[in-house]
Protein backbone atom coordinates (compact mmCIF):
# COMPACT_ATOMS: atom_id res chain seq x y z
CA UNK A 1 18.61 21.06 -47.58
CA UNK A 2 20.73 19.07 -45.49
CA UNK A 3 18.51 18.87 -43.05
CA UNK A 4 16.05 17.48 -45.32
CA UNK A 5 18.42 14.82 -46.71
CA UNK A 6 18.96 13.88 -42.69
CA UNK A 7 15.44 13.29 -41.91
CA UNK A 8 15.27 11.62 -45.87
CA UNK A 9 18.19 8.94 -44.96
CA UNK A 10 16.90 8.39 -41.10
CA UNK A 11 13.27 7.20 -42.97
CA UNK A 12 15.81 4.86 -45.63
CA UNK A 13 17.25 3.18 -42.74
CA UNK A 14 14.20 2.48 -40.71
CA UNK A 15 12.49 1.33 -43.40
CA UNK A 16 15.48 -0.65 -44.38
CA UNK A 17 16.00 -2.20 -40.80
CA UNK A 18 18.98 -0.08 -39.72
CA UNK A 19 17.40 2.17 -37.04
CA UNK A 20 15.23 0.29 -34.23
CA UNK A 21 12.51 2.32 -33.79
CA UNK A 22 11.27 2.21 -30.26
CA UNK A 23 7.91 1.92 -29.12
CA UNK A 24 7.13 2.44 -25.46
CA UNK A 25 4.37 -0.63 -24.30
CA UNK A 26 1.63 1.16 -22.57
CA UNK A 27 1.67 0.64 -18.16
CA UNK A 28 -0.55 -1.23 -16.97
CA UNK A 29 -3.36 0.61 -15.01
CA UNK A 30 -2.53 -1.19 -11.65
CA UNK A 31 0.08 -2.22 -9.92
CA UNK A 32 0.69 -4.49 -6.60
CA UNK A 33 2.22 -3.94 -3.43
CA UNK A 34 2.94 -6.65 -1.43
CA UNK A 35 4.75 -6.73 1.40
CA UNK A 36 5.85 -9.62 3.32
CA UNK A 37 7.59 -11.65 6.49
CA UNK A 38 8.22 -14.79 7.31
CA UNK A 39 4.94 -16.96 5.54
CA UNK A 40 5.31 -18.50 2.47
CA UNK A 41 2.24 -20.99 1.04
CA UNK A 42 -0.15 -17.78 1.75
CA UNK A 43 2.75 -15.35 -0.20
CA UNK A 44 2.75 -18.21 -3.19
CA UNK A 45 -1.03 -18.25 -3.53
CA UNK A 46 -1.67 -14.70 -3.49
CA UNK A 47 0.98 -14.01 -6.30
CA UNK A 48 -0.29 -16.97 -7.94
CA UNK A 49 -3.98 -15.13 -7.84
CA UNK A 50 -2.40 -12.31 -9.15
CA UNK A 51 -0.49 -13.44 -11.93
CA UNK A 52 -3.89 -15.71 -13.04
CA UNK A 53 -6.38 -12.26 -13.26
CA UNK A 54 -3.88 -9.51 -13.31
CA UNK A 55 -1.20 -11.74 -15.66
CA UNK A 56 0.54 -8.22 -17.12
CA UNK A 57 0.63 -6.03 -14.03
CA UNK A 58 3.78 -5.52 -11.98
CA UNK A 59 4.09 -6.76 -8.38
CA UNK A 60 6.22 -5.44 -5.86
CA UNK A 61 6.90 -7.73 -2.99
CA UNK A 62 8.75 -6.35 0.01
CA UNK A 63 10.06 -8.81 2.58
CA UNK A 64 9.38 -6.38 5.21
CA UNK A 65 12.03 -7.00 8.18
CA UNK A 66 11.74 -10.91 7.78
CA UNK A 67 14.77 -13.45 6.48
CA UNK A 68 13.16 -15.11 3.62
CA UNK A 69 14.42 -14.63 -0.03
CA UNK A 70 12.05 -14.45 -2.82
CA UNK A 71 14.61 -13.01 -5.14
CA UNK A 72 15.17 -16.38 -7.42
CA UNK A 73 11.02 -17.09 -7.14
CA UNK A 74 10.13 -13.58 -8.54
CA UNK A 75 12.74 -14.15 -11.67
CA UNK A 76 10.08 -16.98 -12.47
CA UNK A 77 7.78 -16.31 -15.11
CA UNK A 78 4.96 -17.70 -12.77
CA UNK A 79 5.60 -14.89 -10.28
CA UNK A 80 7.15 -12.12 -12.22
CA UNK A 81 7.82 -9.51 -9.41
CA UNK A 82 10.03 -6.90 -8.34
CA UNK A 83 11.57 -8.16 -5.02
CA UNK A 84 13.03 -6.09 -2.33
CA UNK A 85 14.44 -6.23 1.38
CA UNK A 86 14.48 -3.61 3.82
CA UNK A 87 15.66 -3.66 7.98
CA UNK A 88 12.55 -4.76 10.01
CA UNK A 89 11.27 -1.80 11.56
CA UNK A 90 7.74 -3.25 12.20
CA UNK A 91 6.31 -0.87 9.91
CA UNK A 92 2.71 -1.63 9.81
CA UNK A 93 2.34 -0.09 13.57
CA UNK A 94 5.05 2.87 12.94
CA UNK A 95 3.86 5.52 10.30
CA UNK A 96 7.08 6.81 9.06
CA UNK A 97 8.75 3.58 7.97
CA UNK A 98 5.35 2.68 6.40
CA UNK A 99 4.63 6.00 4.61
CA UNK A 100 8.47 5.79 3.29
CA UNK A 101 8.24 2.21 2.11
CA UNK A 102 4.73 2.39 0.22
CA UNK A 103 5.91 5.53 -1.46
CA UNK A 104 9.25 3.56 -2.81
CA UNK A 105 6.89 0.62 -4.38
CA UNK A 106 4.68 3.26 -5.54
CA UNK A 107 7.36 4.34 -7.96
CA UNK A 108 9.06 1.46 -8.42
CA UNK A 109 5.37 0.39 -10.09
CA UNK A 110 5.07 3.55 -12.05
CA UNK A 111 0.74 2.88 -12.38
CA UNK A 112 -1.92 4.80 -11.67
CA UNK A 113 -3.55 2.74 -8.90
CA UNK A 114 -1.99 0.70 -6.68
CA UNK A 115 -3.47 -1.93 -4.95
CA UNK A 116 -1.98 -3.14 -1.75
CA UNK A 117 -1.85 -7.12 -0.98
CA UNK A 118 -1.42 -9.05 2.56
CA UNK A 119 -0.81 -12.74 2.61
CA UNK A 120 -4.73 -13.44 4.00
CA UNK A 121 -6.22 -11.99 0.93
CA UNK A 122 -8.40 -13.81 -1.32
CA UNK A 123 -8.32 -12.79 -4.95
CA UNK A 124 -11.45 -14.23 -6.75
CA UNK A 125 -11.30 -12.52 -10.28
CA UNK A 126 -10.36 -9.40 -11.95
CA UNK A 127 -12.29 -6.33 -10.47
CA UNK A 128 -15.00 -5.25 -12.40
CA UNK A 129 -15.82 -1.86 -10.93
CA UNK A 130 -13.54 0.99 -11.05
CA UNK A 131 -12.71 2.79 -8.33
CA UNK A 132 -14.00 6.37 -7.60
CA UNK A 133 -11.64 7.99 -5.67
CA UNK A 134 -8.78 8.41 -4.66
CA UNK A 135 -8.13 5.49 -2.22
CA UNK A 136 -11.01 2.65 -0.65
CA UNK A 137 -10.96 -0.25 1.05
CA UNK A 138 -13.27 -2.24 3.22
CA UNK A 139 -16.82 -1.49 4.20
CA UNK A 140 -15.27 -1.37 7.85
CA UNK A 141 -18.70 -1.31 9.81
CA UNK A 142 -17.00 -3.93 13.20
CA UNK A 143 -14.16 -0.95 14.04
CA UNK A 144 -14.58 2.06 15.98
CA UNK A 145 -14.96 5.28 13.93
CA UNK A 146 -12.52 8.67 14.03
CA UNK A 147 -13.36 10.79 16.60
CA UNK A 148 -14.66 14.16 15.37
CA UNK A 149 -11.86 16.13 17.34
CA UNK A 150 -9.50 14.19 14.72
CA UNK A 151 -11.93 14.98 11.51
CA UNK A 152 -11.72 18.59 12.43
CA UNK A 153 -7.65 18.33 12.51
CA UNK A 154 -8.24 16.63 9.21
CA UNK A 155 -10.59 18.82 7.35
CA UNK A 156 -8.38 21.79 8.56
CA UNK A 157 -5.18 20.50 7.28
CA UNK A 158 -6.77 18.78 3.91
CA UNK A 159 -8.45 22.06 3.05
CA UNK A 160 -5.05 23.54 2.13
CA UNK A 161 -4.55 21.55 -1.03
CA UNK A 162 -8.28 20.91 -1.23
CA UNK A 163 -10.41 24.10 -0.18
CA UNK A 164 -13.41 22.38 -0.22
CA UNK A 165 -12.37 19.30 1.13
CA UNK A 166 -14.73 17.30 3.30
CA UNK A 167 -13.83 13.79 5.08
CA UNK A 168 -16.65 11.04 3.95
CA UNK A 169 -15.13 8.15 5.51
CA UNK A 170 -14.55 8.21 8.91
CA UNK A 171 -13.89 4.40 9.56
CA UNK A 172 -11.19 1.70 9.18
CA UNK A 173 -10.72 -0.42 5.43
CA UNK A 174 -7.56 0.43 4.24
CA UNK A 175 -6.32 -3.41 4.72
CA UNK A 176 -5.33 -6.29 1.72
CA UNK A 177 -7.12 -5.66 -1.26
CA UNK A 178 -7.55 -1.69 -0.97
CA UNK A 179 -6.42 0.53 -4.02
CA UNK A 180 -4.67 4.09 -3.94
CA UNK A 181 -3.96 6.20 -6.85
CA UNK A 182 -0.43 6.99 -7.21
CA UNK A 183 -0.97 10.40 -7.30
CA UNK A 184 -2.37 10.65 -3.89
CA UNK A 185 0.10 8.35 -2.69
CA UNK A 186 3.36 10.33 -3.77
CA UNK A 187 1.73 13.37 -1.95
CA UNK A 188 0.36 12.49 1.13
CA UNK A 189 2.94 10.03 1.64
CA UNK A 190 5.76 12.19 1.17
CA UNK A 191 7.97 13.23 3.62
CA UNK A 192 7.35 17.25 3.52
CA UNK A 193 3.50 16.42 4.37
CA UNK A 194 3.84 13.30 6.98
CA UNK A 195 5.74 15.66 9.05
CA UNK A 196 3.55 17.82 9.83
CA UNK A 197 0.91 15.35 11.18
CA UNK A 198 0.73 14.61 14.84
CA UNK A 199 0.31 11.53 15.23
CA UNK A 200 1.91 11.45 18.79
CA UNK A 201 -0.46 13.54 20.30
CA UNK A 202 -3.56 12.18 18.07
CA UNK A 203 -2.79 8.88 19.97
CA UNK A 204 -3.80 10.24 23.25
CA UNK A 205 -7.50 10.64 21.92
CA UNK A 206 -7.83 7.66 18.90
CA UNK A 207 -5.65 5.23 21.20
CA UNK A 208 -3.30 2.66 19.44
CA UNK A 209 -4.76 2.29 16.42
CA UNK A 210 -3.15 5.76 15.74
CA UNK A 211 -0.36 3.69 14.57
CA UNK A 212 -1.76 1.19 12.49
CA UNK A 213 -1.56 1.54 8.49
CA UNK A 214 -4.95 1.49 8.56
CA UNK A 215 -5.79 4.25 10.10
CA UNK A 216 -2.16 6.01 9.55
CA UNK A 217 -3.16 5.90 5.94
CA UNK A 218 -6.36 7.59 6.32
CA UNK A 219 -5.35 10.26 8.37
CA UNK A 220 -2.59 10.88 6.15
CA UNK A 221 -4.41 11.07 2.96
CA UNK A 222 -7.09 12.91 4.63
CA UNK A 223 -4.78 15.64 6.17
CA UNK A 224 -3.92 16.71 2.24
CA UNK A 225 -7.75 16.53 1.07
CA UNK A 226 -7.63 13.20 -0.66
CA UNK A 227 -10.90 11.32 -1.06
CA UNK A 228 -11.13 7.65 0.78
CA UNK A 229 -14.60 5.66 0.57
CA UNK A 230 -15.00 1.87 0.45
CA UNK A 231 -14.55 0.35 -2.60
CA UNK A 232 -17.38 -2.40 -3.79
CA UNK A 233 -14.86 -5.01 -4.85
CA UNK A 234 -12.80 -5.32 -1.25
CA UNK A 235 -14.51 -7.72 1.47
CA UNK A 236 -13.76 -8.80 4.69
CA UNK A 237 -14.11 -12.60 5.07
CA UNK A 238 -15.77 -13.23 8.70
CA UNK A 239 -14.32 -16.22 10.65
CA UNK A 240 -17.74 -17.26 12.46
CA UNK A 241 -21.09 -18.34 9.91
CA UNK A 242 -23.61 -15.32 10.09
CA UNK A 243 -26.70 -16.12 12.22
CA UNK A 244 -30.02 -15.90 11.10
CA UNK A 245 -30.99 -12.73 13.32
CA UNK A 246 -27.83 -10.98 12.55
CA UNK A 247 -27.57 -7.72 10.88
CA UNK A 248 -26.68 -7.17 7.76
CA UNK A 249 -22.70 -7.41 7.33
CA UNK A 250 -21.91 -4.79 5.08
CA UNK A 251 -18.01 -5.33 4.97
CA UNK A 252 -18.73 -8.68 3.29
CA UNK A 253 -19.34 -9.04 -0.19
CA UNK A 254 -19.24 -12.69 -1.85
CA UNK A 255 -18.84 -10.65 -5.33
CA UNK A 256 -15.85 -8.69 -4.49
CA UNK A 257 -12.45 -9.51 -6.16
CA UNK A 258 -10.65 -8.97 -2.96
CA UNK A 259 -11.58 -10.22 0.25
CA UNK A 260 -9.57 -9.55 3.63
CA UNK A 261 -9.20 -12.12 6.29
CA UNK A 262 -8.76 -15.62 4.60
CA UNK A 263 -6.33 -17.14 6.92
CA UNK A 264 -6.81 -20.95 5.44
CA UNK A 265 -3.58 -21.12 3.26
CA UNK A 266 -0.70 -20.46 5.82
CA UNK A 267 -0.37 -24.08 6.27
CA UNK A 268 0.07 -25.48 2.75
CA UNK A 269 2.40 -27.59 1.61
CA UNK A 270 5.17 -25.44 -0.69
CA UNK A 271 5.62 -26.73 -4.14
CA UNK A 272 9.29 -28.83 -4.47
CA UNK A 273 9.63 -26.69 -7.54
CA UNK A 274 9.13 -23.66 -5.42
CA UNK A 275 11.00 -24.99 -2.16
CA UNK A 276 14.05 -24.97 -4.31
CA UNK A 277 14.39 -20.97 -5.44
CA UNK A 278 13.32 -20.08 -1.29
CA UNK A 279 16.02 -19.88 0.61
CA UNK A 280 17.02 -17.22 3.57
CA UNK A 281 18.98 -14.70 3.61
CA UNK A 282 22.74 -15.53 5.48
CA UNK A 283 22.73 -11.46 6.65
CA UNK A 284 19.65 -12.17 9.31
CA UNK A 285 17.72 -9.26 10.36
CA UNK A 286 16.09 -8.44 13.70
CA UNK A 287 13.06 -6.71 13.75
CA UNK A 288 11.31 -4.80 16.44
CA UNK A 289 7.88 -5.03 17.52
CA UNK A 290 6.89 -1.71 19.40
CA UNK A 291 4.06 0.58 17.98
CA UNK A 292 4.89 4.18 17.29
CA UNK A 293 8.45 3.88 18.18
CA UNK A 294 10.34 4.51 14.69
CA UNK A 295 10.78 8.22 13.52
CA UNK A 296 12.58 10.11 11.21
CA UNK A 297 13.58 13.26 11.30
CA UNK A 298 11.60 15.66 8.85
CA UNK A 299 9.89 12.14 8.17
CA UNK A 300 13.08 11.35 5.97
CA UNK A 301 13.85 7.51 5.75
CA UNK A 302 17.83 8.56 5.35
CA UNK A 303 17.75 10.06 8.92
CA UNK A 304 15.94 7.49 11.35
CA UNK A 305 16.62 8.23 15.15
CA UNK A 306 17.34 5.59 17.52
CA UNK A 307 14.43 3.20 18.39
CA UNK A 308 12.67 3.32 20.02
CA UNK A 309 11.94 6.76 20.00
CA UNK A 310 9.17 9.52 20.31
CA UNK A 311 7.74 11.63 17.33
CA UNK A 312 10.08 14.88 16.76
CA UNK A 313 8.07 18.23 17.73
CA UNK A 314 5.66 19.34 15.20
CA UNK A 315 5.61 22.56 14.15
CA UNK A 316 3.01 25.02 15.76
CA UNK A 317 0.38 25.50 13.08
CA UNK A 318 -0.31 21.91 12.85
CA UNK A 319 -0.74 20.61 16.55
CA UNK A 320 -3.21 18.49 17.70
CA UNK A 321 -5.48 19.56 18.17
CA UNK A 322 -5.54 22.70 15.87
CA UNK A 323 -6.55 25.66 17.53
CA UNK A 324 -9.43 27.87 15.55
């Protein structure tokens, strides 16, 4: 009975006004990660693109080693973003730093897709197709393809979350405007699995672009049997006007939403309005610019070793290359 009369006064007050009921507003499907340096007019007009087709979905932006504040910009309404600073540690060349700091944006976002930004993206409108997997980017059909000593490391490894996992993608595309879902993200990403990928000794046979996000992100997803394929609204914008007798250019497609490449704002005037809430940070950071010379021990962010340094030894099973 008392129980009852509990239950019988909590209904009174709410419909009375004295309890605030709470109802949770439903995430947005997509978030963006954005991470930054040193330009600005390129920074304002991508989150301006945002905000104008994506007007509800959180932003991220990361300035990413450099010394200028966004903090007082992103409290705009205009911008609306989560801002954050981190040490440079050229992260878009060293895979543990990047792994570590797309996996802290992907939960500071809390969506199911994210889709990550750089400051020569153009946004055109809100996608219209959804994407299909579990991560896609650019049509890349201009870079040079993973070897197949590298998909057979891949497959291997992928097919023991995945059993009947099978690489489709074997290119480049992962730049601005390519999605992830979260899901993928907070697994491959995460420590426990980057460390067991040998990235060191992968080099020798891929060359430099080992390092790269782009390709660091598809071997990584890859390596725990997560789908990548290009994704029909990301583009790459080509510099030089297409010649009659040239081939079709896949990677370019005027009706994507995002489109890769677009270099033609980093020289536009900043807004007063906006001039006013940049400033830089008095604590100036030094960044590095070697490739593949950041590591972590067990891929852990909290214990970095001295850079530069080499990858830590991987553990037997998952060499490169594996051994049948």
């Amino acid at each position: 009975m008392q129980f009852l009369q509990t239950i019988f006064g909590l209904l009174v007050a709410c419909l009375s006004g004295g309890v605030a009921l709470k109802s949770k507003a439903p995430k947005d499907k997509f978030g963006f990660y954005f991470p930054v340096h040193s330009q600005i007019p390129s920074t304002l007009n991508v989150l301006k693109s945002v905000r104008k087709y994506y007007p509800n979905s959180p932003i991220y932006l990361l300035q990413d080693g450099g010394n200028v504040d966004f903090g007082k910009l992103c409290q705009e309404k205009e911008y609306n973003c989560i801002f954050d600073r981190v040490h440079g540690e050229n992260s878009r060349w060293n895979p543990h730093s990047w792994f570590a700091r797309f996996v802290k944006a992907t939960k500071a976002l809390g969506t199911e897709f994210v889709i990550y930004l750089e400051p020569d993206v153009l946004i055109r409108k809100h996608h219209v197709i959804e994407p299909k997997h579990d991560a896609g980017g650019i049509y890349d059909d201009f870079n040079p393809h993973m070897g197949p000593q590298t998909i057979q490391y891949l497959e291997k490894m992928g097919r023991e979350r995945n059993p009947h996992f099978n690489i489709s993608w074997i290119h480049f595309g992962l730049s601005g405007g390519s999605y992830y879902r979260a899901e993928a993200v907070l697994d491959a990403f995460a420590p426990q699995n980057v460390k067991k990928i040998d990235f060191a000794a992968m080099e020798k046979k891929e060359g430099d672009k080992t390092m790269s996000s782009d390709f660091s992100m598809l071997v990584a997803l890859y390596a725990r049997g997560w789908n990548v394929y290009p994704w029909e609204e990301t583009s790459q914008h080509w510099l030089s006007p297409k010649k009659p007798t040239d081939p079709e250019r896949l990677s370019e497609k005027l009706s994507a939403a995002f489109e890769h490449n677009h270099k033609e704002h980093y020289n536009d005037p900043v807004p007063a309005k906006d001039k006013k809430l940049i400033t830089t940070f008095s604590e100036k950071f030094v960044d590095t610019t070697c490739h593949g010379c950041v590591w972590y021990h067990d891929a852990d962010p909290n214990q970095r070793y001295p850079i530069p340094s080499h990858q830590p030894e991987i553990p037997k099973k998952y060499r490169y290359p594996l051994k049948a």
